[in-house]
C-alpha atoms as a PDB file:
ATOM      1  CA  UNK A   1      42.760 -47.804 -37.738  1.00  0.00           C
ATOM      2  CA  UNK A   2      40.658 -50.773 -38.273  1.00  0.00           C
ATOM      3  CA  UNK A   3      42.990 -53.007 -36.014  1.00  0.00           C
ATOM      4  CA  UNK A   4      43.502 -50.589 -33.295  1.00  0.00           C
ATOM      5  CA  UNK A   5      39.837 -50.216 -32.807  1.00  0.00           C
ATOM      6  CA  UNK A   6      39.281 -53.701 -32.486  1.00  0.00           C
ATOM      7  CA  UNK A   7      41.424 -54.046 -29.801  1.00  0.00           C
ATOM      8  CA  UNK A   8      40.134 -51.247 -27.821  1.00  0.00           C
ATOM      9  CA  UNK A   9      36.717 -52.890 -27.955  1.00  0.00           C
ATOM     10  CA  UNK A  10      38.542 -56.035 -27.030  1.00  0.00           C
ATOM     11  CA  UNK A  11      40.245 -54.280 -23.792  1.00  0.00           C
ATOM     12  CA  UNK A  12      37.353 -52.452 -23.133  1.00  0.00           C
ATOM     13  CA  UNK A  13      35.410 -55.906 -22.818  1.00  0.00           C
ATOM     14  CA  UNK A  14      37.908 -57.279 -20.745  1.00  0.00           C
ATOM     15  CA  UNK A  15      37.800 -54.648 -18.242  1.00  0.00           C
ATOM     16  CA  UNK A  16      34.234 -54.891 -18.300  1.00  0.00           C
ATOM     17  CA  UNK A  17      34.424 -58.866 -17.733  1.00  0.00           C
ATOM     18  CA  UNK A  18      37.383 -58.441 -14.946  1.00  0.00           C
ATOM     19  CA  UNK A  19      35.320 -56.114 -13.513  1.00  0.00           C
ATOM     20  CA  UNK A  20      37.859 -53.202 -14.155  1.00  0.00           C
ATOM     21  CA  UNK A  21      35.250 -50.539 -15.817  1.00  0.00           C
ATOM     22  CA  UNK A  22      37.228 -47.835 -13.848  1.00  0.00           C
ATOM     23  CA  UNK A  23      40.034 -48.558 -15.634  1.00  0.00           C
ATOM     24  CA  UNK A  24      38.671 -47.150 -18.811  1.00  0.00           C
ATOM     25  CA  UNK A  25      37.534 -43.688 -17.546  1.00  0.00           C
ATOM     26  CA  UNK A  26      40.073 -40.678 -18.573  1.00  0.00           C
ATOM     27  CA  UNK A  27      41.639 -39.601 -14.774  1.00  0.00           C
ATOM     28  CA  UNK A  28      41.798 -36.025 -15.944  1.00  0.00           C
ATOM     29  CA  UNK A  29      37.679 -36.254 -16.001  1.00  0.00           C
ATOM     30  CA  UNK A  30      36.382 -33.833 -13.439  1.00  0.00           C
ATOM     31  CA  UNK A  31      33.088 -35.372 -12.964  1.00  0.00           C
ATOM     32  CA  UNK A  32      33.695 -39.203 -12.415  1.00  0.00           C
ATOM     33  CA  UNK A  33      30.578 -41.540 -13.066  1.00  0.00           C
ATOM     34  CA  UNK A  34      29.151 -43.570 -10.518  1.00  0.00           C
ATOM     35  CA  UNK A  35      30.097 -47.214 -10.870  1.00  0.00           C
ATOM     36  CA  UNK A  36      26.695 -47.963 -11.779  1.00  0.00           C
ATOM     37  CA  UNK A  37      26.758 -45.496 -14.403  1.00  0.00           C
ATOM     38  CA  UNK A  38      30.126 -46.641 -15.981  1.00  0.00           C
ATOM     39  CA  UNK A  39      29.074 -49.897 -16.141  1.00  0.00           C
ATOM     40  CA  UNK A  40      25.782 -49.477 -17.503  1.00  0.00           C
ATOM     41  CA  UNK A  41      27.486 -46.864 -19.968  1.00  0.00           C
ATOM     42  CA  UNK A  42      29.680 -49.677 -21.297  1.00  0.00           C
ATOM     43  CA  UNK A  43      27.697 -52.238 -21.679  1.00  0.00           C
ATOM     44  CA  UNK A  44      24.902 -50.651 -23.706  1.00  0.00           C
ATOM     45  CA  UNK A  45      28.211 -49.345 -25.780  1.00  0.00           C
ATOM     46  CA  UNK A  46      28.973 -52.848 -26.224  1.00  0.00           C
ATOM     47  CA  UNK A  47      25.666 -53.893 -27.126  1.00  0.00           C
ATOM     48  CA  UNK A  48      25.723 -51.142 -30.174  1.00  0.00           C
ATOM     49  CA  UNK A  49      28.780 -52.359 -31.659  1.00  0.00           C
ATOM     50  CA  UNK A  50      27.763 -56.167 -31.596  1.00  0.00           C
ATOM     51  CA  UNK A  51      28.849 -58.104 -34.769  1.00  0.00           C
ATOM     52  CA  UNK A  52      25.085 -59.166 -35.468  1.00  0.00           C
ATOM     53  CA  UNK A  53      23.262 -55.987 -36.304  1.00  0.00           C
ATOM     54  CA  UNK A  54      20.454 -57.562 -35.717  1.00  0.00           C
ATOM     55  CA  UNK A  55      20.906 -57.699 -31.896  1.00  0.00           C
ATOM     56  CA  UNK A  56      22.498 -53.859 -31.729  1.00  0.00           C
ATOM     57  CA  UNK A  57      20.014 -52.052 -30.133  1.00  0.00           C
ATOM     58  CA  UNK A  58      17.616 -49.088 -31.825  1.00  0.00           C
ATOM     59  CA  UNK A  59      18.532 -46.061 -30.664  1.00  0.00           C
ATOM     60  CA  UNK A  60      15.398 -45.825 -28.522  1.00  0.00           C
ATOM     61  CA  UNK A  61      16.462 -48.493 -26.736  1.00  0.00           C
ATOM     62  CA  UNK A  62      19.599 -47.130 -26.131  1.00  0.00           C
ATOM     63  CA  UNK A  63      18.070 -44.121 -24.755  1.00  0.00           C
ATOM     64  CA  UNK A  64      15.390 -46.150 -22.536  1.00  0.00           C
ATOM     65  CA  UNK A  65      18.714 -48.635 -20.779  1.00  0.00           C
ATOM     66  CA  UNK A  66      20.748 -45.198 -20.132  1.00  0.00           C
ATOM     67  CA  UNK A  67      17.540 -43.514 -18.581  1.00  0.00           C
ATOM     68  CA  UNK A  68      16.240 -46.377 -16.695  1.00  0.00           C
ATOM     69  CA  UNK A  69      16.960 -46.577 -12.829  1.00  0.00           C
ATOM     70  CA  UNK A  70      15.349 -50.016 -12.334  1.00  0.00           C
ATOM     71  CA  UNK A  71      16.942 -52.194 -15.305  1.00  0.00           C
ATOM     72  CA  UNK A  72      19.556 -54.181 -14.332  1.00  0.00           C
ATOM     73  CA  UNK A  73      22.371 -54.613 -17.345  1.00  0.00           C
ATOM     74  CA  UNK A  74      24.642 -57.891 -16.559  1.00  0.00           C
ATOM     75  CA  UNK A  75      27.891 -58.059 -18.725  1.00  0.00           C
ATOM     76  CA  UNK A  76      26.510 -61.234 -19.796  1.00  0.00           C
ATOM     77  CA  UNK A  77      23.879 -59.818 -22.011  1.00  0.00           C
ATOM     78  CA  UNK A  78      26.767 -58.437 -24.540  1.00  0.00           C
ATOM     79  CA  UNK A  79      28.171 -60.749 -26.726  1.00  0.00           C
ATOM     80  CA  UNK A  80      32.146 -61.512 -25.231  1.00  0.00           C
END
């Protein structure tokens, strides 16, 4: 189990590098994120499963990044 979810974090931060977050959304979803949202989604899930716990973010923070409209979240803030 271990090894199988390290390489789904590892293909999910590939897609999110290559640009391919779409890729990683179910198909049979009936209501598709936005882009925007996706992205921002899976980066802040990134950020919360970063090998230094001291850098995860508090779960206040994860709250504030989903909610915000402004904040821009760049793929290069999570550790690749």
């Amino acid at each position: 189990m271990c090894c199988l979810l390290v390489h789904l974090l590892e293909w999910i931060k590939l897609m999110v590098s290559s640009r391919r977050a779409e890729e990683v959304v179910d198909p049979a979803m009936e209501a598709k994120p936005t882009k925007r949202q996706l992205r921002r989604a899976l980066v802040v899930a990134l950020k919360c499963v970063d090998p230094k716990a001291d850098k995860r973010p508090t779960m206040g923070s994860v709250v504030r990044m989903l909610e915000a409209d402004d904040v821009a979240l760049s793929s290069r803030q999570v550790c690749f």
